[in-house]
N, C-alpha and C. Protein backbone atom coordinates (compact mmCIF):
# COMPACT_ATOMS: atom_id res chain seq x y z
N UNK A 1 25.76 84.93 230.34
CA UNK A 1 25.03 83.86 229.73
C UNK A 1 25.83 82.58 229.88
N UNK A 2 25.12 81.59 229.60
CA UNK A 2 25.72 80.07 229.75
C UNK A 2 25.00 78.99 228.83
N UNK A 3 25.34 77.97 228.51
CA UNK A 3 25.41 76.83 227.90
C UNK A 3 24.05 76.22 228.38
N UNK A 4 22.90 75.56 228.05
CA UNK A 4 22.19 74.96 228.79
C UNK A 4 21.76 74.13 228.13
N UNK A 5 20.82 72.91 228.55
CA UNK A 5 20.21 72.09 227.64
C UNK A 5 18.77 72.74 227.50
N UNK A 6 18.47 71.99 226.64
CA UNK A 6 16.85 72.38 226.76
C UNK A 6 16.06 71.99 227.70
N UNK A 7 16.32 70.76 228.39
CA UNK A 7 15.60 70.74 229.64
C UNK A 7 16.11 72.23 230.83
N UNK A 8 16.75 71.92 230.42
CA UNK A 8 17.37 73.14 231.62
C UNK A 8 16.89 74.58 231.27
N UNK A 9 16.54 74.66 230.05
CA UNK A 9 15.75 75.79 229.78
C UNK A 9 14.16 75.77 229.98
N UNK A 10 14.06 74.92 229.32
CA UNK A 10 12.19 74.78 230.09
C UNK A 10 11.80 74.16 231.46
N UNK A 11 12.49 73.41 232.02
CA UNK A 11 12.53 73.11 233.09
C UNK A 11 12.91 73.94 234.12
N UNK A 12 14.30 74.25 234.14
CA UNK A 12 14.92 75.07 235.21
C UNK A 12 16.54 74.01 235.74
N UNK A 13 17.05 74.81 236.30
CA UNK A 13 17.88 74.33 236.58
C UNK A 13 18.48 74.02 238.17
N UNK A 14 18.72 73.78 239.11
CA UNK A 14 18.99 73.86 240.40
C UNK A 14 20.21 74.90 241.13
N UNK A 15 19.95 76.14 241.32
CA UNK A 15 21.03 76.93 241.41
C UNK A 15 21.63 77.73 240.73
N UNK A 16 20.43 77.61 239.40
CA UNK A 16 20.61 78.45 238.62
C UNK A 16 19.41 79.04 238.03
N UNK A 17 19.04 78.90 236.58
CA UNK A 17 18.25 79.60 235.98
C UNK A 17 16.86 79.17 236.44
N UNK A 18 15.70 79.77 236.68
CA UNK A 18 14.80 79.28 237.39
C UNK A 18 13.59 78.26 236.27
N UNK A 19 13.94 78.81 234.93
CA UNK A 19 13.33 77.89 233.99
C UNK A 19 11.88 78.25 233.65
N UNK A 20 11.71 78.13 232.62
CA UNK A 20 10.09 78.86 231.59
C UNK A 20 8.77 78.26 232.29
N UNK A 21 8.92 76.94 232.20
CA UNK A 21 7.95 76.67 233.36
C UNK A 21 7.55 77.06 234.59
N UNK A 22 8.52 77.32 235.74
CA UNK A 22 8.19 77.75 236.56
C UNK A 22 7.77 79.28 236.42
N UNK A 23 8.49 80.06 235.42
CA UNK A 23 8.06 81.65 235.00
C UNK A 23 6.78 81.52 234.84
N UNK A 24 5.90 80.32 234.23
CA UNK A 24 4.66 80.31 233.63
C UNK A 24 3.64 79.92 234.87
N UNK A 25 4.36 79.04 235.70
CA UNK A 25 3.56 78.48 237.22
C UNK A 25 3.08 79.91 237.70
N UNK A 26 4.37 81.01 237.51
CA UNK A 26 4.22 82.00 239.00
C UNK A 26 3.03 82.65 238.03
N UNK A 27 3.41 83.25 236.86
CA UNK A 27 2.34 84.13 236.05
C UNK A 27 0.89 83.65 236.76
N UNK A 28 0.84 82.07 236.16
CA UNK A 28 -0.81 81.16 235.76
C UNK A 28 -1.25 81.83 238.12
N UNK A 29 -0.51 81.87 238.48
CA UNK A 29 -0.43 82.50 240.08
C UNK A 29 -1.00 83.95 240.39
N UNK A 30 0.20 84.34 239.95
CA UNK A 30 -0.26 85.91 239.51
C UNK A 30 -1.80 86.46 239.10
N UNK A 31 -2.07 85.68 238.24
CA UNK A 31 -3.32 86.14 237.46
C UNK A 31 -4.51 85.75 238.13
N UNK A 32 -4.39 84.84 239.05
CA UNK A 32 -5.02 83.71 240.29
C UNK A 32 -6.37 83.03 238.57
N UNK A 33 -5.70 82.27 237.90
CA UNK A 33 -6.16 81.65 236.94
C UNK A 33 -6.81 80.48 237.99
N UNK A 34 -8.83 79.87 237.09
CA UNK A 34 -9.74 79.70 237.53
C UNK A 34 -9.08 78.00 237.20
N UNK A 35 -9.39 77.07 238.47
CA UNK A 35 -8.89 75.74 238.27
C UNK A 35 -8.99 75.10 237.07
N UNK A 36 -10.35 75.34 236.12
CA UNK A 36 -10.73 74.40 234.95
C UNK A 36 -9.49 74.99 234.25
N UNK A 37 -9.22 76.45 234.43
CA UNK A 37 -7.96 76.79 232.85
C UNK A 37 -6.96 76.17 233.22
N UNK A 38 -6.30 76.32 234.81
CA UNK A 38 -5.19 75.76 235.13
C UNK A 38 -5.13 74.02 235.25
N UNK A 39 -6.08 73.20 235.07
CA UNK A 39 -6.24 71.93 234.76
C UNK A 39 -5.89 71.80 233.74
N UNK A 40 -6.66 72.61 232.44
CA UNK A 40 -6.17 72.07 231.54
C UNK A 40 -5.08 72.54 231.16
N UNK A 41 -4.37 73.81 230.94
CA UNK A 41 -2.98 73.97 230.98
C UNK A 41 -2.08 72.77 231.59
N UNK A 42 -1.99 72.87 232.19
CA UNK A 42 -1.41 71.84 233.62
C UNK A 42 -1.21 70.44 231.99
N UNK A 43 -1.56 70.15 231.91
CA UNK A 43 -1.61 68.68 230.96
C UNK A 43 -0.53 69.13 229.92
N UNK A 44 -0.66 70.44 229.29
CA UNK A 44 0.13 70.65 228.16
C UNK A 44 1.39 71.07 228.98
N UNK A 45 1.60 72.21 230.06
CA UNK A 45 2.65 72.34 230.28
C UNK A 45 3.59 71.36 231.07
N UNK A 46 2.73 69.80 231.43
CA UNK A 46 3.51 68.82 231.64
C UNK A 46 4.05 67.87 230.88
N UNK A 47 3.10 67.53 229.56
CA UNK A 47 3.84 67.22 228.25
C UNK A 47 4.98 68.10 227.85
N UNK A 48 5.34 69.23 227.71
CA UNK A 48 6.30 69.86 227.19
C UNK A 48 7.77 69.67 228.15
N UNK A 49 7.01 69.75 229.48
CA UNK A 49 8.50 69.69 230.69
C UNK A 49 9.40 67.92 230.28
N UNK A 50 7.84 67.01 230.12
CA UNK A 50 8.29 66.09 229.87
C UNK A 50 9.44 65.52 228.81
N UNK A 51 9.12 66.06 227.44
CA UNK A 51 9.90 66.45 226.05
C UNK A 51 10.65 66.79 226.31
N UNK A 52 10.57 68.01 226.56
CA UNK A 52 12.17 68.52 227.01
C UNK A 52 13.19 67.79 228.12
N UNK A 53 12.77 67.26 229.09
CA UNK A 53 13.86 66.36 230.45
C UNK A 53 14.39 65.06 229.21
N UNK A 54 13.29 64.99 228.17
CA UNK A 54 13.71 63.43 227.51
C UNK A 54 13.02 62.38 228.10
N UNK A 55 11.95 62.54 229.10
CA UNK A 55 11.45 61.34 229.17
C UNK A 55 9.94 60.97 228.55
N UNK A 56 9.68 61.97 227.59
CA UNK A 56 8.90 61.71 226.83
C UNK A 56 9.44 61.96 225.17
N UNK A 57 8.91 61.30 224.13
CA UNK A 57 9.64 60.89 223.07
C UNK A 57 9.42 62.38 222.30
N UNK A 58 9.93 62.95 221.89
CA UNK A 58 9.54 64.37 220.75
C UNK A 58 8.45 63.43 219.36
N UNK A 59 7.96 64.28 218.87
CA UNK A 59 7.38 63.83 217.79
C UNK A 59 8.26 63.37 216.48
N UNK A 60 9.36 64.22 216.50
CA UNK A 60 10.31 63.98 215.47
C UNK A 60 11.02 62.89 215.87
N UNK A 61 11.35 62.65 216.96
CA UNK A 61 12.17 61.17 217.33
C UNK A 61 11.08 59.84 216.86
N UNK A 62 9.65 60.38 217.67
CA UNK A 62 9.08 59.09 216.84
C UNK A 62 8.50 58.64 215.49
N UNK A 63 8.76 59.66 214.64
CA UNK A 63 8.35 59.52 213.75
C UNK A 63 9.83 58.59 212.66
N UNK A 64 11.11 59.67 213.19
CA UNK A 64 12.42 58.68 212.59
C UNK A 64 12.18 57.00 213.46
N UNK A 65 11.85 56.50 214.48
CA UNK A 65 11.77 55.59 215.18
C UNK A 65 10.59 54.93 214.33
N UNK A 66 9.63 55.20 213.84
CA UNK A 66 8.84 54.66 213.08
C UNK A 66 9.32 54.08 212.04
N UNK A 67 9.98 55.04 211.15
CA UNK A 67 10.71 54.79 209.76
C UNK A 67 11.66 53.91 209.86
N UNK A 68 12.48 53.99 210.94
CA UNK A 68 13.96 53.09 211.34
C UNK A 68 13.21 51.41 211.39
N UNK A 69 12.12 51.52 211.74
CA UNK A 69 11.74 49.88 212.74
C UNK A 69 10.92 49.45 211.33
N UNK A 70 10.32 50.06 210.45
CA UNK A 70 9.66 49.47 209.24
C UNK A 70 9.91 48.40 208.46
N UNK A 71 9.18 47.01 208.47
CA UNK A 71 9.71 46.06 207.92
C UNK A 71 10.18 46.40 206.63
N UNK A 72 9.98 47.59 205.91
CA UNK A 72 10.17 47.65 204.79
C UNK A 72 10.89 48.74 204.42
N UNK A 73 11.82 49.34 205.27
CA UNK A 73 12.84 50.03 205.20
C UNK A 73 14.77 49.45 205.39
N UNK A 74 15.11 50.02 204.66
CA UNK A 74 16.32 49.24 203.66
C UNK A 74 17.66 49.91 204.53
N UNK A 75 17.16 51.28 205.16
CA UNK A 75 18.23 51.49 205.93
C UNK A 75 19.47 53.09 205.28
N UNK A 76 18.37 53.08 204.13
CA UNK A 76 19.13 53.82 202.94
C UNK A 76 18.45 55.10 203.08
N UNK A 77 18.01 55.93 203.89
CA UNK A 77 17.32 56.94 204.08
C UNK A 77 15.80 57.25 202.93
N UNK A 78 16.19 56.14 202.08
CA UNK A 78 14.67 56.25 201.02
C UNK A 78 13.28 55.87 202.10
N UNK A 79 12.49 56.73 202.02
CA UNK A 79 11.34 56.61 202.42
C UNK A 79 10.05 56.54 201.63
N UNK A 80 10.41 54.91 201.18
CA UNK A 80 8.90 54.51 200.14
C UNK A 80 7.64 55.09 200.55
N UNK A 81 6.94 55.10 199.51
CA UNK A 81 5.19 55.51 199.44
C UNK A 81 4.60 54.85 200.00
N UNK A 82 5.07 53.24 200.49
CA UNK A 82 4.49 52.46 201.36
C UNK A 82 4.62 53.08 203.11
N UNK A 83 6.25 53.12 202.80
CA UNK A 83 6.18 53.41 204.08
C UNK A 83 5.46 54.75 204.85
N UNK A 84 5.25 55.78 203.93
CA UNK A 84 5.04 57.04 204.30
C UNK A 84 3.39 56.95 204.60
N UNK A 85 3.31 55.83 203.73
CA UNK A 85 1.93 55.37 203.80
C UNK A 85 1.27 55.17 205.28
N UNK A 86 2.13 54.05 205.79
CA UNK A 86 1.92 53.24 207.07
C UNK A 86 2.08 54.09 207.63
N UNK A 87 3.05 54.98 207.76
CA UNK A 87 3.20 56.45 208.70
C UNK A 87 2.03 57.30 209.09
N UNK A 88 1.75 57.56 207.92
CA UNK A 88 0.09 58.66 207.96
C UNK A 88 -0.60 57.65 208.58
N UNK A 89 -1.19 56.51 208.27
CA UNK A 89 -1.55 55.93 208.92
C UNK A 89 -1.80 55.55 210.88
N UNK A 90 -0.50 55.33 210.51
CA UNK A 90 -0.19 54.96 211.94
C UNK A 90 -0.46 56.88 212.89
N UNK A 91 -0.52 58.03 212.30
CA UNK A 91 -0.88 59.01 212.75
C UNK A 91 -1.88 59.74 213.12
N UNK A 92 -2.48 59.10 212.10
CA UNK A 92 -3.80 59.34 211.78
C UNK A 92 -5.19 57.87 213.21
N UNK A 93 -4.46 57.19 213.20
CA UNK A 93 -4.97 56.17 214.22
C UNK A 93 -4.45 56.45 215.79
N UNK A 94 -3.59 57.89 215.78
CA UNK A 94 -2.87 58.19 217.53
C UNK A 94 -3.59 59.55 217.05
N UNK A 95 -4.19 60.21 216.37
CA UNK A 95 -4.87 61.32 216.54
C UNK A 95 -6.28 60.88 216.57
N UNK A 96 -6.62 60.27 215.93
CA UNK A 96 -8.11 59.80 216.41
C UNK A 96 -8.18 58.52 217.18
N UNK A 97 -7.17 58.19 218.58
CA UNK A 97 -7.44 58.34 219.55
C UNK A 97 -7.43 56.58 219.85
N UNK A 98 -7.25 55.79 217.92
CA UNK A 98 -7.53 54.28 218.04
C UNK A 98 -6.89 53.91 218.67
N UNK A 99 -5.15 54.59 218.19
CA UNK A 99 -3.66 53.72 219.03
C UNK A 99 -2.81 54.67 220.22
N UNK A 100 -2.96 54.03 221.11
CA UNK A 100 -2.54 54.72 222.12
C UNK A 100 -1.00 54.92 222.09
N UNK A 101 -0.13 55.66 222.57
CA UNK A 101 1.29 55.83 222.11
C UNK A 101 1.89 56.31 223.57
N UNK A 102 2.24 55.61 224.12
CA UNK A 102 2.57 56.15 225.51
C UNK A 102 3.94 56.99 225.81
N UNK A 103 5.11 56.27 224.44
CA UNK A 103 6.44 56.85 224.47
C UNK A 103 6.37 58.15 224.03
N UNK A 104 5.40 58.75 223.32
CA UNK A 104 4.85 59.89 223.35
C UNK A 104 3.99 61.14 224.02
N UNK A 105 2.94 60.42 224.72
CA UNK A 105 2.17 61.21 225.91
C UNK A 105 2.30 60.22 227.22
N UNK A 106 2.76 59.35 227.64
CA UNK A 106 2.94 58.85 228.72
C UNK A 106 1.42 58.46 229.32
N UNK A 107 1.03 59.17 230.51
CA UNK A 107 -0.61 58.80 230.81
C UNK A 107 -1.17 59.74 230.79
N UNK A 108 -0.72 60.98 229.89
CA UNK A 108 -1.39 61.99 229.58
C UNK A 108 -2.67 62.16 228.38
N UNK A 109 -2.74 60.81 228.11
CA UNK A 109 -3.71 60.64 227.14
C UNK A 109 -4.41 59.36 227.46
């Protein structure tokens, strides 16, 4: 066994571990899966490769990145009712689709 990052685990590595994704490419192969399933798979298992390399934001990074940038956060780890407020908010407007969030899904959405 060895040390890896998490990209290097869901991704793969070069010369080494071949990585969960590609295990999942050969399977979705294997099974000779019908284009519409492998389309839409295809979207989620490129959001996740993405997360994991780091060039897409985790949900937990943007949600502390939310809290950090709040005009109305003090810096003190307290997270007012306002702010938690604007939060749901602001979540509730990237799940129904108002605010687009790209550091999060990139042009996957």
């Amino acid at each position: 066994y060895t040390e890896m990052s998490i990209d290097e685990i869901i991704n793969g590595r070069n010369g080494g571990f071949v990585g969960l994704i590609p295990i999942v490419l050969r399977y979705l192969d294997s099974v000779e899966a019908d284009g519409i399933t492998r389309t839409k798979l295809m979207r989620y298992i490129k959001l996740i490769s993405l997360r994991a390399s780091g060039a897409l934001m985790t949900n937990a990074a943007w949600i502390r990145n939310f809290v950090r940038n709040h005009p109305k956060y003090k810096g003190n780890s307290v997270v007012t009712s306002e702010i938690n407020y604007d939060l749901m908010q602001a979540i509730k407007d990237i799940t129904n689709g108002v605010s687009r969030v790209p550091e999060l899904f990139g042009e996957l959405c």
